[in-house]
Protein backbone atom coordinates (compact mmCIF):
# COMPACT_ATOMS: atom_id res chain seq x y z
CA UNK A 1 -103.57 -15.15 -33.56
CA UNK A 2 -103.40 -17.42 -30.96
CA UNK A 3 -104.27 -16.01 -27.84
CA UNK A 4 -102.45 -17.98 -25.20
CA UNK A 5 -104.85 -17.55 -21.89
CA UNK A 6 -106.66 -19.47 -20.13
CA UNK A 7 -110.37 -19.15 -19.91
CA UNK A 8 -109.67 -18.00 -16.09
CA UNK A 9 -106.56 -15.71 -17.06
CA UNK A 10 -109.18 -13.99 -19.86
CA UNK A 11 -111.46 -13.22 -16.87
CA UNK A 12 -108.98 -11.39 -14.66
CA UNK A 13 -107.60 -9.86 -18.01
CA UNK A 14 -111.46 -8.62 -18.77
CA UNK A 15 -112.24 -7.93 -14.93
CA UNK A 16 -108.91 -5.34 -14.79
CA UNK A 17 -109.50 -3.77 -18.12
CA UNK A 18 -113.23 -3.15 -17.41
CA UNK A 19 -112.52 -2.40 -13.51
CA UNK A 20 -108.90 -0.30 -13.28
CA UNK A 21 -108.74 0.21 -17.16
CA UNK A 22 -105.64 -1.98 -16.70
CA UNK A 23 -103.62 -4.24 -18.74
CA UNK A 24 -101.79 -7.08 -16.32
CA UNK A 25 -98.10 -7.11 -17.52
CA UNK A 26 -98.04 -10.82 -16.08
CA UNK A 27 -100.13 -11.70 -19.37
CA UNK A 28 -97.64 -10.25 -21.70
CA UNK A 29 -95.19 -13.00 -21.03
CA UNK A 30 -97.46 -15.76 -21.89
CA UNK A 31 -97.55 -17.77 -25.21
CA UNK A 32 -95.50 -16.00 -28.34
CA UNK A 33 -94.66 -12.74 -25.45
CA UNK A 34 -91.47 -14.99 -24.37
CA UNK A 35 -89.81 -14.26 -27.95
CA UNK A 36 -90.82 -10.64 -27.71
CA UNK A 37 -89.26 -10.31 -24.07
CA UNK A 38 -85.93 -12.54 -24.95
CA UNK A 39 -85.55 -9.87 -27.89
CA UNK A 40 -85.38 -7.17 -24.77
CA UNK A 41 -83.56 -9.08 -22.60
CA UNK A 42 -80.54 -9.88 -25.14
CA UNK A 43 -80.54 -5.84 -26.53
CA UNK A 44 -80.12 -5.08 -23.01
CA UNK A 45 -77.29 -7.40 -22.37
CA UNK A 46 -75.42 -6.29 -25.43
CA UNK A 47 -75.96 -2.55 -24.97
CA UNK A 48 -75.11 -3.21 -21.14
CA UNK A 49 -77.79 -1.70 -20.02
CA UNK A 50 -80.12 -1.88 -16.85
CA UNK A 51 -79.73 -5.56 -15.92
CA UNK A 52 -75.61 -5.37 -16.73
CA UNK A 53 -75.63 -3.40 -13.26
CA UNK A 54 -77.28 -5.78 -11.39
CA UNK A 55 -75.27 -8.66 -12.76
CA UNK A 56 -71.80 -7.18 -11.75
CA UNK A 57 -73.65 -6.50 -8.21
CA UNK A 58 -74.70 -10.11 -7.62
CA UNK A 59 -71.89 -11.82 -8.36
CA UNK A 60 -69.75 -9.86 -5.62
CA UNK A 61 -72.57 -10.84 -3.38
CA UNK A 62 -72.32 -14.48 -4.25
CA UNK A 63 -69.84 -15.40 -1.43
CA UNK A 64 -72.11 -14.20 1.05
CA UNK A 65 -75.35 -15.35 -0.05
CA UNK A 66 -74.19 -18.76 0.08
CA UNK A 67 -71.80 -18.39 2.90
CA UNK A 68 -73.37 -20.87 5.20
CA UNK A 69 -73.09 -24.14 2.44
CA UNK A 70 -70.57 -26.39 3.68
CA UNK A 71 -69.04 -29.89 3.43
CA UNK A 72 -71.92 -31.22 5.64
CA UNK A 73 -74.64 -29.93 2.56
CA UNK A 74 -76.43 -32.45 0.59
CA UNK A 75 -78.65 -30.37 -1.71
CA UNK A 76 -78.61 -27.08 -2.45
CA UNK A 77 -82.33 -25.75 -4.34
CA UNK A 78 -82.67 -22.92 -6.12
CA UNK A 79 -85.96 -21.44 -6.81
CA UNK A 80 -85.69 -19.19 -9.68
CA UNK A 81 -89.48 -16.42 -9.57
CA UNK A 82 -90.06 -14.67 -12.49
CA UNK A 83 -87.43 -17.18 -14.66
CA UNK A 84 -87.79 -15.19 -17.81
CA UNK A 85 -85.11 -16.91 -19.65
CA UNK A 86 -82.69 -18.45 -17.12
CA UNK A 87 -79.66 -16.24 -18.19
CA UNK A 88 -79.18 -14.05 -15.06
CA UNK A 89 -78.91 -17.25 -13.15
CA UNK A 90 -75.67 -18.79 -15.11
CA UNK A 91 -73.32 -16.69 -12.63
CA UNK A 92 -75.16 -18.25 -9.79
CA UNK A 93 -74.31 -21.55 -10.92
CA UNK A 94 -70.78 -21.32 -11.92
CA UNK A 95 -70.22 -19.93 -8.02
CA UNK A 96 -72.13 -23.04 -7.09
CA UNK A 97 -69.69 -25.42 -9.57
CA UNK A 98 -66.98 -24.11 -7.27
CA UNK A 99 -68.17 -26.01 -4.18
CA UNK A 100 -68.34 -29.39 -2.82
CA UNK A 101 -72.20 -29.79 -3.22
CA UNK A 102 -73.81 -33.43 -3.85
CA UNK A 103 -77.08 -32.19 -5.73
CA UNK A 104 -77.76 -28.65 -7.07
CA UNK A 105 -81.85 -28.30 -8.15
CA UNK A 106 -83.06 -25.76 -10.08
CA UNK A 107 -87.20 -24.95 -9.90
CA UNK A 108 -87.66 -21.94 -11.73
CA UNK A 109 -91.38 -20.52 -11.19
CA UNK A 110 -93.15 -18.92 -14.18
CA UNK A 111 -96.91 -18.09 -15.25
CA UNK A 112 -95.38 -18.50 -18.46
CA UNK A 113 -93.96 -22.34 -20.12
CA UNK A 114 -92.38 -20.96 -22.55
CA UNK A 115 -90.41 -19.15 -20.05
CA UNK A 116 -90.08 -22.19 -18.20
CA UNK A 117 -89.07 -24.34 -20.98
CA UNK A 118 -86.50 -21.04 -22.23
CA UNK A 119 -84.61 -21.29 -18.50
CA UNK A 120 -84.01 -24.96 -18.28
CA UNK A 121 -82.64 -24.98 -21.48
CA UNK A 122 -80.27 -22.20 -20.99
CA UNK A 123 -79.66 -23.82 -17.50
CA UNK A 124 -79.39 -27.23 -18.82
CA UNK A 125 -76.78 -26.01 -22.30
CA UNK A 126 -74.02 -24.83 -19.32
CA UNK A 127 -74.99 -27.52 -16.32
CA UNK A 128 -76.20 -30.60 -17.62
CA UNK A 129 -75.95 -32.20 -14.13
CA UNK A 130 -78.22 -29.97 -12.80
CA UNK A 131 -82.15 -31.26 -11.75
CA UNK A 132 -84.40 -28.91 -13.04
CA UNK A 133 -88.08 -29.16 -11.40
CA UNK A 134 -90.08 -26.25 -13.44
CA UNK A 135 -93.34 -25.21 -11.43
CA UNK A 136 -96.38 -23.23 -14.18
CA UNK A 137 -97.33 -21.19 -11.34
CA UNK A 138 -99.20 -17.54 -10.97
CA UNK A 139 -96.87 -16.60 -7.83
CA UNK A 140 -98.99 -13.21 -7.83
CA UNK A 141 -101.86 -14.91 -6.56
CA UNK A 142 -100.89 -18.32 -5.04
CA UNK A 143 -100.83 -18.57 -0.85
CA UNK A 144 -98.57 -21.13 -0.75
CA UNK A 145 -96.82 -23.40 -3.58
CA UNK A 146 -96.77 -26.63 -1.68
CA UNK A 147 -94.38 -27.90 -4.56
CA UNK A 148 -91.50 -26.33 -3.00
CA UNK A 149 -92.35 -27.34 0.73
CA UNK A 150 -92.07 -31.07 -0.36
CA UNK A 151 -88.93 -30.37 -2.69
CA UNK A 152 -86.97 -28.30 -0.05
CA UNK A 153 -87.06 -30.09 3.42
CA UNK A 154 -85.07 -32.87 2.91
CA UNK A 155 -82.09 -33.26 5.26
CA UNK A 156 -79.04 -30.82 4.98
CA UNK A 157 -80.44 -29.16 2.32
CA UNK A 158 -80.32 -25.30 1.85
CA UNK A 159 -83.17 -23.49 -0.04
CA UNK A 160 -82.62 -20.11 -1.74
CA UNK A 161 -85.58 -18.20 -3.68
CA UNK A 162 -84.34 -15.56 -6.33
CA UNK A 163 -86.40 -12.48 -7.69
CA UNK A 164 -84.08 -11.12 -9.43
CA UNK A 165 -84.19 -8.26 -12.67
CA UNK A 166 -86.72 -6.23 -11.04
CA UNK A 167 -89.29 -8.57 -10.95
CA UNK A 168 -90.22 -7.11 -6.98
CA UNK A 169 -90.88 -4.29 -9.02
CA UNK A 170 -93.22 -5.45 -11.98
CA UNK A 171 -96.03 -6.53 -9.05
CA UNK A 172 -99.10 -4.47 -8.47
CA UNK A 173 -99.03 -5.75 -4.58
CA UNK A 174 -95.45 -5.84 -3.81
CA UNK A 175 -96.86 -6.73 -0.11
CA UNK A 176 -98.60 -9.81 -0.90
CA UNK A 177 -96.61 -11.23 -3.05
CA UNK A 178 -93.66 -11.23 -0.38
CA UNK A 179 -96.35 -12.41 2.12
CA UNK A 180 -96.41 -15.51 -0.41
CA UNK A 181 -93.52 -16.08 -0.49
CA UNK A 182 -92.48 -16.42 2.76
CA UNK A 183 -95.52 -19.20 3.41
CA UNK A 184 -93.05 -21.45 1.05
CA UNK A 185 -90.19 -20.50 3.54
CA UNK A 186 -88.63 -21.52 6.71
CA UNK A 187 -86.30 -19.50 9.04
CA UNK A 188 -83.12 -20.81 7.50
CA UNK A 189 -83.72 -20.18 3.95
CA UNK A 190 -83.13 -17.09 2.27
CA UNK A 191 -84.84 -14.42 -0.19
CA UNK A 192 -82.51 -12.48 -2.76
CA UNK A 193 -83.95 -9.65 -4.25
CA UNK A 194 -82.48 -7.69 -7.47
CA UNK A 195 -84.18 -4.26 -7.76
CA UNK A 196 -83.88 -0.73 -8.86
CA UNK A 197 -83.36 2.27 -6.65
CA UNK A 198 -85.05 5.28 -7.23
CA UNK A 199 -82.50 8.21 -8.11
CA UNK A 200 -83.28 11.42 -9.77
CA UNK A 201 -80.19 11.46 -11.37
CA UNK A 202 -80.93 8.06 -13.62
CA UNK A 203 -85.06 8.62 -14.17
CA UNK A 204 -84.89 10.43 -17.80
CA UNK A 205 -82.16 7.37 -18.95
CA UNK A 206 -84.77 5.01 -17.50
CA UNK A 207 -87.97 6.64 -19.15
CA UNK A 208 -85.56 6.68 -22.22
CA UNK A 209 -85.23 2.95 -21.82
CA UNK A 210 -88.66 2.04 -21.59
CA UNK A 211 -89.31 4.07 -24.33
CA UNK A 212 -88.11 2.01 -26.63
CA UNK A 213 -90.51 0.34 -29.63
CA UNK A 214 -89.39 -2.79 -28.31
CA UNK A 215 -90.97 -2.36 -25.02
CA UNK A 216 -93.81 -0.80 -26.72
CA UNK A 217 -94.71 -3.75 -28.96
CA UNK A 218 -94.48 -6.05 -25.45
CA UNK A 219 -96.68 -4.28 -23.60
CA UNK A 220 -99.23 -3.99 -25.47
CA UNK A 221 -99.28 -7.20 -27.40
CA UNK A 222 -102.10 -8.66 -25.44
CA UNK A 223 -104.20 -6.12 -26.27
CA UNK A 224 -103.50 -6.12 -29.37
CA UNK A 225 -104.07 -10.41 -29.48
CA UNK A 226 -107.79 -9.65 -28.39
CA UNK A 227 -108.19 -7.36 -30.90
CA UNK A 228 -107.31 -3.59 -30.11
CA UNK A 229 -105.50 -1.60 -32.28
CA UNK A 230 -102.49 -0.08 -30.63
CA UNK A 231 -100.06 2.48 -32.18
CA UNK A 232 -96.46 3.88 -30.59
CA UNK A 233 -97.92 7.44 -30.82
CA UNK A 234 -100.43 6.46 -27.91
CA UNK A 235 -97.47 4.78 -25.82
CA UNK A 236 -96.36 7.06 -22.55
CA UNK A 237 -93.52 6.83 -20.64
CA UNK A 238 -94.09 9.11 -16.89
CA UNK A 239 -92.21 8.90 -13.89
CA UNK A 240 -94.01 9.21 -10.75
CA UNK A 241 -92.22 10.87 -8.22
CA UNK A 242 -94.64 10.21 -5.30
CA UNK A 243 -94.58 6.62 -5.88
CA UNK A 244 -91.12 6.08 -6.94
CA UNK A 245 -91.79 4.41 -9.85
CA UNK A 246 -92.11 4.38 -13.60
CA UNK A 247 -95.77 4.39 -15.62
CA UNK A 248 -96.41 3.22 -18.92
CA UNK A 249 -99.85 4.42 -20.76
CA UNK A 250 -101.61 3.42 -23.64
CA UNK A 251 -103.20 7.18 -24.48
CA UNK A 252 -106.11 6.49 -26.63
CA UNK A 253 -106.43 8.83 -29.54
CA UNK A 254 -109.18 7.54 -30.84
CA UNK A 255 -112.61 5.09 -29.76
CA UNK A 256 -111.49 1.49 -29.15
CA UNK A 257 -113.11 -1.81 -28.76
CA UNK A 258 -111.97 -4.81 -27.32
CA UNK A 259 -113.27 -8.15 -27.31
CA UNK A 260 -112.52 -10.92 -24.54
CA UNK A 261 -114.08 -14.02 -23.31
CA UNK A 262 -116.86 -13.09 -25.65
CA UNK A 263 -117.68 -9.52 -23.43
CA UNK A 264 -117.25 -6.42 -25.71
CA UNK A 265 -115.61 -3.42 -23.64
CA UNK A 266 -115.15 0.50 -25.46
CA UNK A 267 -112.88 2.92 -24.48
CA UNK A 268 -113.02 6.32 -25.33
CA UNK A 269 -110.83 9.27 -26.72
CA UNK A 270 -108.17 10.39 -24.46
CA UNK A 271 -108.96 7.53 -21.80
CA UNK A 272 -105.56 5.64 -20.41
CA UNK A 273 -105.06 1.81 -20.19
CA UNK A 274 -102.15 0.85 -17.52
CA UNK A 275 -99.65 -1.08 -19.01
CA UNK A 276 -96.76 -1.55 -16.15
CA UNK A 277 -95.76 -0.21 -13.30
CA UNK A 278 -91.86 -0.51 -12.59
CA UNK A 279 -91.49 0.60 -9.01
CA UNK A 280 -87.74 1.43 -8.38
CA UNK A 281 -88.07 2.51 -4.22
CA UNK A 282 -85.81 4.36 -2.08
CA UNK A 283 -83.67 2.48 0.22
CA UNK A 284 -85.37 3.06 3.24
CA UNK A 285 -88.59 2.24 1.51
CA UNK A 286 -88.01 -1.41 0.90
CA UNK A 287 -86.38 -1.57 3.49
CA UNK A 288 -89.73 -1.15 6.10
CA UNK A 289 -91.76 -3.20 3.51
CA UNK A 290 -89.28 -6.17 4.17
CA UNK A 291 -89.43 -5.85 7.77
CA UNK A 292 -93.49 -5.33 7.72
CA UNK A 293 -93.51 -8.34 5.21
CA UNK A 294 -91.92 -10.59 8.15
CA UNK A 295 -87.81 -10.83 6.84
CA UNK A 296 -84.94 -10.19 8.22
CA UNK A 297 -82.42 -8.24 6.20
CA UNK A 298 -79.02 -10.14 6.22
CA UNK A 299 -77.41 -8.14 3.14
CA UNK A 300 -77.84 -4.91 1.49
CA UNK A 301 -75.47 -3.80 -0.76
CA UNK A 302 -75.84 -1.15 -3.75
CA UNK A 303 -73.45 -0.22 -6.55
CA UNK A 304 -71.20 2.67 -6.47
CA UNK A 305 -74.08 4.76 -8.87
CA UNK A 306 -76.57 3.68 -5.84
CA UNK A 307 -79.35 3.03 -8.62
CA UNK A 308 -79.67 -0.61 -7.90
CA UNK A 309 -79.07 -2.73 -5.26
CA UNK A 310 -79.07 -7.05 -3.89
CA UNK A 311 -80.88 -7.82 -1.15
CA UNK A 312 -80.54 -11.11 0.86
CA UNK A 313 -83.29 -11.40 3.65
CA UNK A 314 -84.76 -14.38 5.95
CA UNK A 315 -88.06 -15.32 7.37
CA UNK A 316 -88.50 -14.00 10.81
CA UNK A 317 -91.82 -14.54 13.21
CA UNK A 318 -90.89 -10.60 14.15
CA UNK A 319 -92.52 -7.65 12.27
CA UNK A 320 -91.26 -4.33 12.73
């Protein structure tokens, strides 16, 4: 099976496995993972699941996010993190078809090119006008993606980076990434942010969710490319209440080998491999990581179940 990595990504996949006993869910969306996670992605649209929440919730947002594009804008750039395949961004685009704007760009960000290559043609089927600039890019770990500062400061030109369908949450360092992200930024552009929000009344239909054998067979495919034999009786589903945010485990019930970059690692009985983290917050949570992360929040609106919320926020030279 073909594995997909490069020889650097097989070293930080070896390095987290043998170090934190952890799998990177970043990997997972690389090579033949895309198919696996569009399978997800459309069951979850047709069963109107956790995305259909967040959906309804940005498009009443829409007027506001792009309140301050006028008849005097020339360009208009959107930076898609995280593109998976380009579908949540369609409502973003018919708002935008509404307006007087000269040029539109689309530069969705993605370790992944099949991801990449998935959200320009979904893009590209509804808006064939539309520039598409795709960027193969590991946002998790880049300082600065000097891509987008030569794209987005052209004259009268307004520059909006999305992370939407809980992507802030998928990150092991939520803070870094954001500090990341704002390098690529200047005051006047603007972050939106789809995410979860913790709520005890919505945790067992979430576990329930990521329960699923689909999500099973995702998470664990890389492992599984290298070599390790994974079964569903193994998979765990926990929700941690002290960190707000949901666990998935590989539970080994037996001794396993692995074998990557030509380095053999065993685990044994009962040991845990890390599969994701899904951190879902409390308001006031990501609320003071925005502000220590350097942005302004402009917008912060939830739905009426409060279990996920949009987020627009600016770069600001003042931490709280």
């Amino acid at each position: 099976m073909d594995k997909n990595l490069t020889k650097t990504q097989e070293l930080e996949l070896l390095s987290s496995l043998e170090s934190r006993a952890e799998s990177p869910l970043k990997f997972g969306y690389i090579g033949d993972g895309y198919e696996n996670w569009v399978r997800i992605a459309e069951k979850s649209r047709e069963n109107k699941d956790l995305e259909f929440e967040e959906d309804l919730l940005k498009k009443d947002s829409l007027p506001f996010i792009f309140r301050e594009i006028n008849n005097d804008t020339d360009t208009v750039n959107i930076i898609d993190f995280g593109c998976g395949d380009g579908i949540p961004m369609l409502p973003i685009f018919e708002y935008l078809a509404t307006l007087n704007i000269k040029n539109i760009n689309y530069i969705p960000v993605d370790i992944s090119q099949a991801m990449l290559e998935g959200s320009t043609r979904s893009i590209k089927a509804r808006f064939g006008s539309i520039n598409m600039t795709p960027i193969l890019f590991d946002f998790e770990k880049g300082e600065i993606i000097e891509k987008i500062l030569q794209i987005s400061r052209n004259k009268n030109t307004h520059n909006y980076f999305f992370l939407l369908g809980n992507t802030i949450g998928n990150f092991d360092n939520t803070e870094k990434v954001l500090s990341n992200l704002k390098m690529s930024m200047f005051s006047d552009d603007h972050l939106i942010i789809g995410n979860q929000i913790s709520n005890l009344i919505n945790t067992s239909k979430i576990i329930k969710y990521y329960q699923e054998k689909e999500k099973f067979d995702f998470f664990v495919r890389i492992l599984q490319n290298y070599g390790m034999r994974c079964q569903p009786n193994e998979y765990t589903v926990r929700w941690n209440e002290k960190k707000k945010q949901i666990e998935g485990f590989l539970v080994l019930e037996e001794d396993k080998k692995i074998t990557i970059a030509e380095r053999t690692l065993s685990f044994e009985k009962n040991e845990e491999i890390l599969l994701f983290i899904s951190k879902k917050y409390i308001e006031e949570s990501i609320v003071e990581m925005l502000n220590k992360a350097g942005f302004r929040i402009d917008l912060f609106t939830t739905n009426k179940k409060k279990d996920n919320c949009i987020i627009s926020v600016s770069p600001t030279r003042y931490r709280s």
